[in-house]
C-alpha atoms as a PDB file:
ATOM      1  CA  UNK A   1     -28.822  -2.850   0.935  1.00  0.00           C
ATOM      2  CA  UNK A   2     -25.839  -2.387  -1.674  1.00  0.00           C
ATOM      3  CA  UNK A   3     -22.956  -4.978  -1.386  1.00  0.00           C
ATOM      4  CA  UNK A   4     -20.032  -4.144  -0.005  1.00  0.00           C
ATOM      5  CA  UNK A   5     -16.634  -5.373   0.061  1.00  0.00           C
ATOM      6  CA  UNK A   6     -15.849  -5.622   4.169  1.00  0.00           C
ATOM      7  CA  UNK A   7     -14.046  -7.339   6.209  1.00  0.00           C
ATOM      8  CA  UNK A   8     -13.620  -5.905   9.201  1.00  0.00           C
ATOM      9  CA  UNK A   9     -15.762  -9.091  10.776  1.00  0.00           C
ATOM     10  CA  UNK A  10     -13.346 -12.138  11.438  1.00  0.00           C
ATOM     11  CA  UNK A  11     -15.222 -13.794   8.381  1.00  0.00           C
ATOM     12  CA  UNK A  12     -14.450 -13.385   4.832  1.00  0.00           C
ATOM     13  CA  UNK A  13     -16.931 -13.977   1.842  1.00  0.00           C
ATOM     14  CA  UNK A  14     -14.655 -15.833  -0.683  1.00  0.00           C
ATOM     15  CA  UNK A  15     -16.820 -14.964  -3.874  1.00  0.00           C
ATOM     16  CA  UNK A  16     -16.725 -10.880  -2.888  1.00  0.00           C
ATOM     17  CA  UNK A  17     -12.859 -11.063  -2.316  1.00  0.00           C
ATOM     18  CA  UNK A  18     -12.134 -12.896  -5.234  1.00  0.00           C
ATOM     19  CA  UNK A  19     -14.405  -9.798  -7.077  1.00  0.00           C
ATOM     20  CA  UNK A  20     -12.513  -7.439  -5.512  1.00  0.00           C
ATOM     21  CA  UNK A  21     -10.101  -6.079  -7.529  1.00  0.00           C
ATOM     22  CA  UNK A  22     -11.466  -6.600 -10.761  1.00  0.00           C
ATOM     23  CA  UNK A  23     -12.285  -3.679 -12.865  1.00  0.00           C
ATOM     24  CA  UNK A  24     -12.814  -2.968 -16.495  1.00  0.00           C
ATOM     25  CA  UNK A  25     -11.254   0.570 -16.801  1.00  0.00           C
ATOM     26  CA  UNK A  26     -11.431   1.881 -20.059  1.00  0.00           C
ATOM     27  CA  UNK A  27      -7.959   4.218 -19.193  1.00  0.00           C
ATOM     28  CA  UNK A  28      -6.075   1.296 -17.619  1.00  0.00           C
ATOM     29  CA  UNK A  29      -4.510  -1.352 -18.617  1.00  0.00           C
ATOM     30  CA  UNK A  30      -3.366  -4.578 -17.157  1.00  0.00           C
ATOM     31  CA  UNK A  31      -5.249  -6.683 -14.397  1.00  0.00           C
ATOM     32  CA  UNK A  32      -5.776  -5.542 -10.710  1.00  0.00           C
ATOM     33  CA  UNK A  33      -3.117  -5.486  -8.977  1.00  0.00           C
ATOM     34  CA  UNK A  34       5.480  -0.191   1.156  1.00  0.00           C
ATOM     35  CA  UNK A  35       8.340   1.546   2.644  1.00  0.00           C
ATOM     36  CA  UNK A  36       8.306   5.136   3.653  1.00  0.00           C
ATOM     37  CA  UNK A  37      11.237   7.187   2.693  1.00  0.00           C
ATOM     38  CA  UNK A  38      10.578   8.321   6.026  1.00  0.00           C
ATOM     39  CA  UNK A  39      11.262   5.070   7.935  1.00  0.00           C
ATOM     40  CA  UNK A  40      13.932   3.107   5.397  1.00  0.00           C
ATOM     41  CA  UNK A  41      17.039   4.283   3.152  1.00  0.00           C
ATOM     42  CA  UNK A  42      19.347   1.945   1.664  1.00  0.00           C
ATOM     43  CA  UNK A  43      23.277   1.786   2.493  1.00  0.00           C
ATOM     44  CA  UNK A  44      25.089   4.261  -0.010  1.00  0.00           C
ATOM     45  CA  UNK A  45      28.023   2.881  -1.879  1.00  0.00           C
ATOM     46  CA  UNK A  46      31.198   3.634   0.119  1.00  0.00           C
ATOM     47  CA  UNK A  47      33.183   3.454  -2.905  1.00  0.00           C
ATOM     48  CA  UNK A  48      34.516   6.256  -5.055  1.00  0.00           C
ATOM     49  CA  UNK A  49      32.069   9.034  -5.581  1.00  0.00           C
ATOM     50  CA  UNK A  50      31.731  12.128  -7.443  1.00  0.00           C
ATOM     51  CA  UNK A  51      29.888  15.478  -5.977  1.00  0.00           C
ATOM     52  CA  UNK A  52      26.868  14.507  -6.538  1.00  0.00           C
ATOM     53  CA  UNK A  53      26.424  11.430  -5.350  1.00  0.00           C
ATOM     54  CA  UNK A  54      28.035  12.130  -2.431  1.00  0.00           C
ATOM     55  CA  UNK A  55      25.393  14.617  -1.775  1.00  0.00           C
ATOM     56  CA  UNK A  56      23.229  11.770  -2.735  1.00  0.00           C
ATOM     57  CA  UNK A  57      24.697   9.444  -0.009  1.00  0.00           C
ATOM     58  CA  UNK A  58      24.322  12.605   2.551  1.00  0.00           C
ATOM     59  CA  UNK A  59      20.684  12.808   2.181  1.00  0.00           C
ATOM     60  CA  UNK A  60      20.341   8.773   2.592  1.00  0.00           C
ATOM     61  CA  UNK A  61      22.164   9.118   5.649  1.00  0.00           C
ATOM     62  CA  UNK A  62      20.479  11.731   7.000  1.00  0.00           C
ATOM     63  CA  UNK A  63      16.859   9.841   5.862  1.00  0.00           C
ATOM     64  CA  UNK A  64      18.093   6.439   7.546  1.00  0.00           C
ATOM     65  CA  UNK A  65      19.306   8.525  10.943  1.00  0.00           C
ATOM     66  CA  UNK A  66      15.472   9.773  11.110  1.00  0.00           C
ATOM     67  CA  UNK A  67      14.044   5.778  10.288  1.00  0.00           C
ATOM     68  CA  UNK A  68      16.000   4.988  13.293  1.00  0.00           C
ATOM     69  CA  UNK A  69      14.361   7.415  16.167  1.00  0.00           C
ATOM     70  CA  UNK A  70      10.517   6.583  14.350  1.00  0.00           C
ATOM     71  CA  UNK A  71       8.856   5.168  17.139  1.00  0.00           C
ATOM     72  CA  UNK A  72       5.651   2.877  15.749  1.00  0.00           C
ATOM     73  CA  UNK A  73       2.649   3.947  17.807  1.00  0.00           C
ATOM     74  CA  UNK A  74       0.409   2.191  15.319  1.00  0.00           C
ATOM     75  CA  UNK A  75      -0.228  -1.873  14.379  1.00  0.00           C
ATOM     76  CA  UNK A  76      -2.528  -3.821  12.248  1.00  0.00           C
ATOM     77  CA  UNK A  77      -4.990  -6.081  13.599  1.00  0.00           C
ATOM     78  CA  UNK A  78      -4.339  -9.146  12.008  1.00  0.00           C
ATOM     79  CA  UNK A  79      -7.533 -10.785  12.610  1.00  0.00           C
ATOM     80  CA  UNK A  80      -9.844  -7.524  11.119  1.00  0.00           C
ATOM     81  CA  UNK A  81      -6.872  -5.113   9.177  1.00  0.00           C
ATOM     82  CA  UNK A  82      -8.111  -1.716  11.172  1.00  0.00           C
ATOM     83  CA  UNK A  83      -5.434   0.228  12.230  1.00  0.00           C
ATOM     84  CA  UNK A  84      -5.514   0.449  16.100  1.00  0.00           C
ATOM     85  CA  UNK A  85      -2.948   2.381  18.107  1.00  0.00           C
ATOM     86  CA  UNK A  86      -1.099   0.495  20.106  1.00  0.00           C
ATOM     87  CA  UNK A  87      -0.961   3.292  23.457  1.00  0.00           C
ATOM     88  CA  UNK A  88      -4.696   3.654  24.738  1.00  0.00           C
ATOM     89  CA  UNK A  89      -4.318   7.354  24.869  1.00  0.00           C
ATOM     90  CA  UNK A  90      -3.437   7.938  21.602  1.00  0.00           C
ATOM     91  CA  UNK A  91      -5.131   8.547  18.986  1.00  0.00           C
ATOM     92  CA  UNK A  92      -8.307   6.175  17.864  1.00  0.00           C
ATOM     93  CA  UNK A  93     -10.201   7.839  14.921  1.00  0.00           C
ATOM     94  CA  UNK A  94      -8.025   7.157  12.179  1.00  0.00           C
ATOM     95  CA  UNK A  95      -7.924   6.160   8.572  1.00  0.00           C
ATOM     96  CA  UNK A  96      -5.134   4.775   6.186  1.00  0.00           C
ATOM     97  CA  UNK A  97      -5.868   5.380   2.538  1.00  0.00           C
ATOM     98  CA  UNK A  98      -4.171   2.240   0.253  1.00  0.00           C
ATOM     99  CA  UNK A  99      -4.441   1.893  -3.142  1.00  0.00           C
ATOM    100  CA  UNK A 100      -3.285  -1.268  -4.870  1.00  0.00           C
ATOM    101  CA  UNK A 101      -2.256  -2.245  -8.637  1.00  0.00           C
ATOM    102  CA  UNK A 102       0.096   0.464  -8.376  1.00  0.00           C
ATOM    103  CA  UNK A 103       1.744   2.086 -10.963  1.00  0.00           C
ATOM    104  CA  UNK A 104      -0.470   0.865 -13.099  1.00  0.00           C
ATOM    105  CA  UNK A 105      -1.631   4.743 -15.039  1.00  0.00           C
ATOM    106  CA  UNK A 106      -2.884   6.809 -12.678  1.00  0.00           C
ATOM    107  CA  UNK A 107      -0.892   6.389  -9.152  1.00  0.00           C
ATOM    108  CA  UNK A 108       1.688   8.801  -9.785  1.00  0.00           C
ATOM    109  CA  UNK A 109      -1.456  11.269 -10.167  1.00  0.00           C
ATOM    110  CA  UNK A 110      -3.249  10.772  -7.625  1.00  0.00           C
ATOM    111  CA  UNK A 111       0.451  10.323  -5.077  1.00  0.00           C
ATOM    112  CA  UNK A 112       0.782  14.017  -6.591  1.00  0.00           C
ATOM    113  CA  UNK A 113      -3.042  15.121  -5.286  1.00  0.00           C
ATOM    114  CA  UNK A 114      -2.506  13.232  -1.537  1.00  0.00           C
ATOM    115  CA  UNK A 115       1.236  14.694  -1.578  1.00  0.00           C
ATOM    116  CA  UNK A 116      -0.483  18.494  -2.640  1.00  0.00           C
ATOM    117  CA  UNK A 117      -2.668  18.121   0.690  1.00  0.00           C
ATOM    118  CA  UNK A 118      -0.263  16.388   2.635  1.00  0.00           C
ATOM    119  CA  UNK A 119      -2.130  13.016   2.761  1.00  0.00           C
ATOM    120  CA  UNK A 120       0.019   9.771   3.322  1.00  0.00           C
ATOM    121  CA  UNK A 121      -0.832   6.276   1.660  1.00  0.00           C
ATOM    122  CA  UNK A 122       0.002   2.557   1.176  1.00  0.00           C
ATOM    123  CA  UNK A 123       0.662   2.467  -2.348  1.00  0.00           C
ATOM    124  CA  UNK A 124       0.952  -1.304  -2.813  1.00  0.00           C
ATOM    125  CA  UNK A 125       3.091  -2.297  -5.943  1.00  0.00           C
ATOM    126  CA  UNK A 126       2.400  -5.315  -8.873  1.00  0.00           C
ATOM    127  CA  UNK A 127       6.128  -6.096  -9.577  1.00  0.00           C
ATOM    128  CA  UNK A 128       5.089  -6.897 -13.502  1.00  0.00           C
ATOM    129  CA  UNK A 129       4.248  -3.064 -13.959  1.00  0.00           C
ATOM    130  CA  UNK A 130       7.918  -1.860 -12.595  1.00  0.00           C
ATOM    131  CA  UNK A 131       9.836  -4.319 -14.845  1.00  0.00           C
ATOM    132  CA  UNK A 132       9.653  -1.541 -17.605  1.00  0.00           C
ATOM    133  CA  UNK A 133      11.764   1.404 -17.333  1.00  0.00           C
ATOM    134  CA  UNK A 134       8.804   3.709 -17.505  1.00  0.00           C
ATOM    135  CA  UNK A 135       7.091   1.737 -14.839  1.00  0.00           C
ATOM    136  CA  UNK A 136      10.184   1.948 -12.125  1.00  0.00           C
ATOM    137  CA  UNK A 137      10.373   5.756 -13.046  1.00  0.00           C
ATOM    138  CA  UNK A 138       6.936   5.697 -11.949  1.00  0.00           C
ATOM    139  CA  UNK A 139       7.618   3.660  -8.958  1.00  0.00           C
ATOM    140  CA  UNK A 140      10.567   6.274  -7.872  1.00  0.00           C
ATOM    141  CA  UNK A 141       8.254   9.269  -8.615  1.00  0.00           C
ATOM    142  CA  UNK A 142       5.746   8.109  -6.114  1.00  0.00           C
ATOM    143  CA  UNK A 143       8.357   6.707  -3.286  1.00  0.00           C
ATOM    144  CA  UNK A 144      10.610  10.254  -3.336  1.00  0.00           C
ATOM    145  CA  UNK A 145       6.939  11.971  -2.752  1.00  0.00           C
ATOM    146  CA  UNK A 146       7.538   9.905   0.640  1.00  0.00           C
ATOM    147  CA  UNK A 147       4.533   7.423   0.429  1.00  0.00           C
ATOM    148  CA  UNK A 148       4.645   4.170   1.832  1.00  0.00           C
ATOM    149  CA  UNK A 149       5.520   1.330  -0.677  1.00  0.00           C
ATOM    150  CA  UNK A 150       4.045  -1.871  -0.254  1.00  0.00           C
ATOM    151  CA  UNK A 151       3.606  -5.262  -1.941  1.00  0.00           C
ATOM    152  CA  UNK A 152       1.016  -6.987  -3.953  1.00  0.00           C
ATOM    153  CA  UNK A 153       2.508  -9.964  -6.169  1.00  0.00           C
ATOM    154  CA  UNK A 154       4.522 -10.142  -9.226  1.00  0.00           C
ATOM    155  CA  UNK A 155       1.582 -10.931 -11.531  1.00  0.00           C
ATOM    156  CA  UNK A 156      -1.998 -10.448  -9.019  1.00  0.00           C
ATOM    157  CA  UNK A 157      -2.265 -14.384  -9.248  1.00  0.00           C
ATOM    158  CA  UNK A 158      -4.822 -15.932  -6.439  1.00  0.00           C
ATOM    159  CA  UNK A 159      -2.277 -17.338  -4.160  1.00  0.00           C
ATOM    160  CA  UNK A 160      -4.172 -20.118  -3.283  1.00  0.00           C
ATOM    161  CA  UNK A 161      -5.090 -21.678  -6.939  1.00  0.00           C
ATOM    162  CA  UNK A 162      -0.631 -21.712  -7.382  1.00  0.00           C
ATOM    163  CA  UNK A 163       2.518 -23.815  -6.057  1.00  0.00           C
ATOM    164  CA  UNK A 164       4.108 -23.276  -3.168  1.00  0.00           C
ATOM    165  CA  UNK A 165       6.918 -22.022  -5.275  1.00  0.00           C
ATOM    166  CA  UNK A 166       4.974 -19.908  -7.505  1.00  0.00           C
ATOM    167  CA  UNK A 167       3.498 -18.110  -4.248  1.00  0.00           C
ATOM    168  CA  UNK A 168       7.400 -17.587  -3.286  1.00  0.00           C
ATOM    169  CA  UNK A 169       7.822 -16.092  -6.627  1.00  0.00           C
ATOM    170  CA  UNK A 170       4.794 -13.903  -6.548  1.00  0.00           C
ATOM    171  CA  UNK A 171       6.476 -12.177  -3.031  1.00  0.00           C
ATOM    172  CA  UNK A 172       9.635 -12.511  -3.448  1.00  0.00           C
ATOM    173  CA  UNK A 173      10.372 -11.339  -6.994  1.00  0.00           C
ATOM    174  CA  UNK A 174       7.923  -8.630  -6.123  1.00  0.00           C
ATOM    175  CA  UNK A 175      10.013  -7.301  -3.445  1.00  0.00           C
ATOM    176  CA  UNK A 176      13.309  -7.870  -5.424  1.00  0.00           C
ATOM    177  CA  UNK A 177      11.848  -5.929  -8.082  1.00  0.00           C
ATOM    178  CA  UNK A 178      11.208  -2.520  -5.639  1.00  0.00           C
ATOM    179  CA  UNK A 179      14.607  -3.118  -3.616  1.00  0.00           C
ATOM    180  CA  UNK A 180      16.332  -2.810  -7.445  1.00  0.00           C
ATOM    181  CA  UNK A 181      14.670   0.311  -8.072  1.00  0.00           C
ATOM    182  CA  UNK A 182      14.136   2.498  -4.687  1.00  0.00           C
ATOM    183  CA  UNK A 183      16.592   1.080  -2.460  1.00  0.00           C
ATOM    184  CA  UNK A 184      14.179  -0.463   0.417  1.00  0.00           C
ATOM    185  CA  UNK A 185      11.542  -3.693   0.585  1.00  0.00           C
ATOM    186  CA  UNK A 186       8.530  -3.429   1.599  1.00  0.00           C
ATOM    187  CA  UNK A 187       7.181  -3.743   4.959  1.00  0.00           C
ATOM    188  CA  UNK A 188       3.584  -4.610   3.959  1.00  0.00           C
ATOM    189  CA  UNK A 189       1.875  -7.665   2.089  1.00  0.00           C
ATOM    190  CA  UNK A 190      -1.304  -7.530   0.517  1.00  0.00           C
ATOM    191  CA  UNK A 191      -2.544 -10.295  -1.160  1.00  0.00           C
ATOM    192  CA  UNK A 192      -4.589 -10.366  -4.236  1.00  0.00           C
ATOM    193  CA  UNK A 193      -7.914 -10.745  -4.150  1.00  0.00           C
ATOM    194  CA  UNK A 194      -7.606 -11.134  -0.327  1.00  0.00           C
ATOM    195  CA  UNK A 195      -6.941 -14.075  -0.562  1.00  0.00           C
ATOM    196  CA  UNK A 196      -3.822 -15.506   1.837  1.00  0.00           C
ATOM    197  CA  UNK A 197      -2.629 -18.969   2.366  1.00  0.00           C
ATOM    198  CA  UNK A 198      -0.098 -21.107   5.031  1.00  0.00           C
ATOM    199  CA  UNK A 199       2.515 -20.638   2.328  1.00  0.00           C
ATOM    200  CA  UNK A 200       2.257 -16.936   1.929  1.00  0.00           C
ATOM    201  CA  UNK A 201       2.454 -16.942   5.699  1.00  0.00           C
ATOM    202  CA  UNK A 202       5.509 -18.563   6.118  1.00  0.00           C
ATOM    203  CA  UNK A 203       6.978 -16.148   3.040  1.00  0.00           C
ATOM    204  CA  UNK A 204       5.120 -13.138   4.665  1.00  0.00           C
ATOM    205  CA  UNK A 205       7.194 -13.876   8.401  1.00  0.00           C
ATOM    206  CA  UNK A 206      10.745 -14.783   5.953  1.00  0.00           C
ATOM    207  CA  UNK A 207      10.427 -11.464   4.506  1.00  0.00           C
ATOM    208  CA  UNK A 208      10.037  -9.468   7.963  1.00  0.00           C
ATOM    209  CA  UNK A 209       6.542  -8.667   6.455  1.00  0.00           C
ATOM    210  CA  UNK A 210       3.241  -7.533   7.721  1.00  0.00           C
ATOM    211  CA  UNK A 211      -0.173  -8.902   5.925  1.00  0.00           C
ATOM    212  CA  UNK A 212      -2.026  -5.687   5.375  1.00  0.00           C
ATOM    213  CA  UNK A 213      -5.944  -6.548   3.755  1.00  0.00           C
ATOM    214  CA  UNK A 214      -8.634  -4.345   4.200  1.00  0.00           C
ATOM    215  CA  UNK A 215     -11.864  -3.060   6.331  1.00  0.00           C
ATOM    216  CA  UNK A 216     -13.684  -1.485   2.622  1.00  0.00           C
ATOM    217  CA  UNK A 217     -13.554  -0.664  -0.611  1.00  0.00           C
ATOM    218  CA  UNK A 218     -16.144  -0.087  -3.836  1.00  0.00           C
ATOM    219  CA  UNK A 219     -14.136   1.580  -6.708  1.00  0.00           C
ATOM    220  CA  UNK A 220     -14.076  -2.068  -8.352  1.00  0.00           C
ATOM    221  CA  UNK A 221     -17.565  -2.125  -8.213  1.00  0.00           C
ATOM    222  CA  UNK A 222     -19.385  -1.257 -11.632  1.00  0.00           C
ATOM    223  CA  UNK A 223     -21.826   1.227  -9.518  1.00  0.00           C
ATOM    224  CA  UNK A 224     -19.323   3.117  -7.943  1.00  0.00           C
ATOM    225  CA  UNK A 225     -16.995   3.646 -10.994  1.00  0.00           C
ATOM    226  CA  UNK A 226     -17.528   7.297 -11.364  1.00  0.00           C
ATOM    227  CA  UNK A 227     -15.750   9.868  -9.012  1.00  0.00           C
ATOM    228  CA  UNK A 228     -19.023  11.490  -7.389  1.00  0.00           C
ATOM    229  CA  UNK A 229     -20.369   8.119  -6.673  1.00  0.00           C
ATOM    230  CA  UNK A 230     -17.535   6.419  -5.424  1.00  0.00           C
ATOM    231  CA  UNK A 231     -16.467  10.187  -3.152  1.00  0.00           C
ATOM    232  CA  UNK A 232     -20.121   9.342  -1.425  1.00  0.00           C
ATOM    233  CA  UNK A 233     -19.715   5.733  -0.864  1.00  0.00           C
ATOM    234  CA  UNK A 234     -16.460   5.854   1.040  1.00  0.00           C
ATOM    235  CA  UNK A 235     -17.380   8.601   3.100  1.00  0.00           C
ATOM    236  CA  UNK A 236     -20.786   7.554   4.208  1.00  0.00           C
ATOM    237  CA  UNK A 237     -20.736   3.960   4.345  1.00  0.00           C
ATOM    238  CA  UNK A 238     -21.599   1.861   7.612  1.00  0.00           C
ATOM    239  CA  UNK A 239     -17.756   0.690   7.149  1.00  0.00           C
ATOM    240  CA  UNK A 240     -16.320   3.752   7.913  1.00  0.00           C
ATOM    241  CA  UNK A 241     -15.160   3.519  11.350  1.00  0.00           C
ATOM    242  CA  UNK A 242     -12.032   4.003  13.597  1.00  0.00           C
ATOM    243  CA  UNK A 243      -8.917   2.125  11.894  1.00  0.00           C
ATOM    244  CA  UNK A 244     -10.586   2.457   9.161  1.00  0.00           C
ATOM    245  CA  UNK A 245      -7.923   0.864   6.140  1.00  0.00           C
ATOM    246  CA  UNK A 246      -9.270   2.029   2.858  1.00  0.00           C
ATOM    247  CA  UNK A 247      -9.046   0.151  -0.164  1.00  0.00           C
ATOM    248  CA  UNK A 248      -8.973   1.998  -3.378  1.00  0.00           C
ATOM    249  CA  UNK A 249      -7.107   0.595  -6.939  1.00  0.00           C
ATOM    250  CA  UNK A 250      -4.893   2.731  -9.755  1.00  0.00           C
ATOM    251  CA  UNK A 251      -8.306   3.754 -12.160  1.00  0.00           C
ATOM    252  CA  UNK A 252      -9.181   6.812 -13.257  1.00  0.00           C
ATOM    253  CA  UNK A 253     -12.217   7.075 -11.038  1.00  0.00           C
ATOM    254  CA  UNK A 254     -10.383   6.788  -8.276  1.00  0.00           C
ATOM    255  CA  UNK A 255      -8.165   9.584  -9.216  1.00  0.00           C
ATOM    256  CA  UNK A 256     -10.719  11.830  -9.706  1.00  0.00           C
ATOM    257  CA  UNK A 257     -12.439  11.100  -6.327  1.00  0.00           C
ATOM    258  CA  UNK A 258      -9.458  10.552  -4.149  1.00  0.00           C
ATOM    259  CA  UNK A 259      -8.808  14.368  -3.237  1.00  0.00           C
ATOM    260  CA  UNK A 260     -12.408  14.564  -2.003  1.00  0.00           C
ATOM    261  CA  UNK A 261     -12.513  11.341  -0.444  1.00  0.00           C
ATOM    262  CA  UNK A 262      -9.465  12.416   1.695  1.00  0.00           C
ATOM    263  CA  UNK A 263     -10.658  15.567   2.734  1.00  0.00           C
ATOM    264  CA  UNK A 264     -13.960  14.409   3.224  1.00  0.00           C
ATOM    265  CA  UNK A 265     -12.338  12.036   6.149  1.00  0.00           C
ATOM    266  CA  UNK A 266     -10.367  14.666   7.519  1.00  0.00           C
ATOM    267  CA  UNK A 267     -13.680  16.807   7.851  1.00  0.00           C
ATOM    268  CA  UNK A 268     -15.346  13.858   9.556  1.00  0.00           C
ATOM    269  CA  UNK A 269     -12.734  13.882  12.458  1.00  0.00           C
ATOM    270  CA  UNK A 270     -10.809  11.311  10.955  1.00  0.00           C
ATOM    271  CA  UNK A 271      -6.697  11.491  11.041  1.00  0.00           C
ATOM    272  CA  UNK A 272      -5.326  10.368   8.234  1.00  0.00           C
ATOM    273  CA  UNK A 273      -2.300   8.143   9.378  1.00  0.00           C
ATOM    274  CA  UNK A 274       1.022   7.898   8.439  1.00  0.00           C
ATOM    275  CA  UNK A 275       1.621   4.414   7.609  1.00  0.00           C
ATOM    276  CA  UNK A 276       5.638   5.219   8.782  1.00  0.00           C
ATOM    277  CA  UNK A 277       4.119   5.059  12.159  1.00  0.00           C
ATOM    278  CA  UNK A 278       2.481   1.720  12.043  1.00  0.00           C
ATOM    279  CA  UNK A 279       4.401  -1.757  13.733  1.00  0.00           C
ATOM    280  CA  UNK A 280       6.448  -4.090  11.169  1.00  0.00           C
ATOM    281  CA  UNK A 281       9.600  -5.918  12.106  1.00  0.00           C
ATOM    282  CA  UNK A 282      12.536  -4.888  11.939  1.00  0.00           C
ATOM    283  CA  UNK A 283      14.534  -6.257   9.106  1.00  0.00           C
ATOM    284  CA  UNK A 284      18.532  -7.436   9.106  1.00  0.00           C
ATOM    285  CA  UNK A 285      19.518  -5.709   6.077  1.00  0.00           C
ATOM    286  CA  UNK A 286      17.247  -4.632   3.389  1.00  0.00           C
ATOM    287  CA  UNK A 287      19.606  -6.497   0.560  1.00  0.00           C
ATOM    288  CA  UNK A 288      18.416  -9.713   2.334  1.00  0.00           C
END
């Protein structure tokens, strides 16, 4: 049977996590690495405006008025990471596509392909590839496409083999870093490598956060690191079930598979959801 990356058991296997998002992409550079513009906005400055960004501050308004009446039907099972709803009628055969590492080279490609057939995502974001200025204009291209924005470190350090205070700075920078450039933090947390610890917890419930792993993924996997390949594997594997949350990584594989991976799903029965509908807490002020 070919390995897989799962865990949608209450186990983990440490060795396969740590694997897990480590590829060798000959496109991309770098090592592996959430909110909706749909469900958060950031205060516009009251001060002195011109035209046009008062028009600006108009269509935050009118984006944060929406967040507000969003009602989360959705949650994350903390103990597995499928998406379950959280009405029994509603609902069950679903699927959340994520892809971490993000913007590495190809997210803003492959946001454009899900955004061209309407598909949401978790993109989650490695705060060391939007400290550039070509990296946050990458960052802003994918969030005002209105997918999800999450986080996933500063630097994709194991949190466990770190300080306390490094961990801290792997979140919190991370979310500084995406509050500078789009206005929000992130609702989600996604570890690297899987790979959580009673520090990141206690960061995780500070930040208002939600810890967001996995159920499957391959495209870090040397045999699935071609589009066809990868396209069969996520669509026919054992994994694939309801609350299905994908895990797929910023390579250029993945962007060539990702259109027929997500309408491959939908032609299975599956939903794909909108992460804008899934439970996280509710957060003070997002400058906090």
């Amino acid at each position: 049977m070919k390995q897989v990356v799962s865990i949608c058991g209450v186990t983990l296997i440490s060795a396969l996590l740590l694997s897990a998002c480590q590829t060798n992409d000959p496109v991309a550079s770098g090592t592996k690495s959430d909110t909706s513009s749909l469900t958060q906005s950031s205060e516009s400055d009251s001060s002195a405006m011109n035209v046009s960004s008062e028009s600006d501050s108009s269509e935050k308004g009118t984006v944060a008025e929406e967040s507000q009446s969003i009602e989360y039907t959705y949650q994350v099972n903390p103990a597995i990471f499928t998406i379950e709803p959280m009405n029994e009628a509603d609902n069950k055969k679903v699927a959340l596509l994520t892809f971490d590492d993000a913007p590495d080279k190809h997210a803003v490609e492959i946001a454009k392909k899900l955004k061209s057939i309407d598909a949401p995502a978790v993109f989650f974001i490695n705060g060391m590839y939007i400290e550039s200025d070509e990296g946050k204009e990458m960052l802003k291209e994918i969030y005002d496409m209105g997918f999800e924005i999450g986080n996933h470190s500063q630097t994709h350090a194991n949190l466990s083999a770190i300080s306390p205070e490094e961990q801290r700075e792997e979140i919190v920078k991370t979310n500084e870093l995406i509050y500078e450039t789009i206005g929000i933090k992130p609702r989600f947390f996604r570890a690297p490598f899987g790979v959580n610890t009673d520090t990141s917890a206690e960061i995780i419930e500070q930040e208002n956060m939600v810890f967001m792993n996995w159920t499957y993924g391959y495209d870090w996997e040397a045999e699935y690191q071609n589009p066809q390949a990868l396209t069969d594997v996520m669509l026919h594997t054992e994994y694939l079930n309801e609350g299905a949350n994908l895990l797929m990584h910023d390579r250029s594989w993945t962007n060539e598979a990702v259109v027929g991976i997500a309408e491959g799903l939908r032609e299975k029965g599956y939903t794909l959801i909108d992460p804008a509908l899934i439970l996280s807490p509710e957060r003070e002020e997002s400058t906090k």
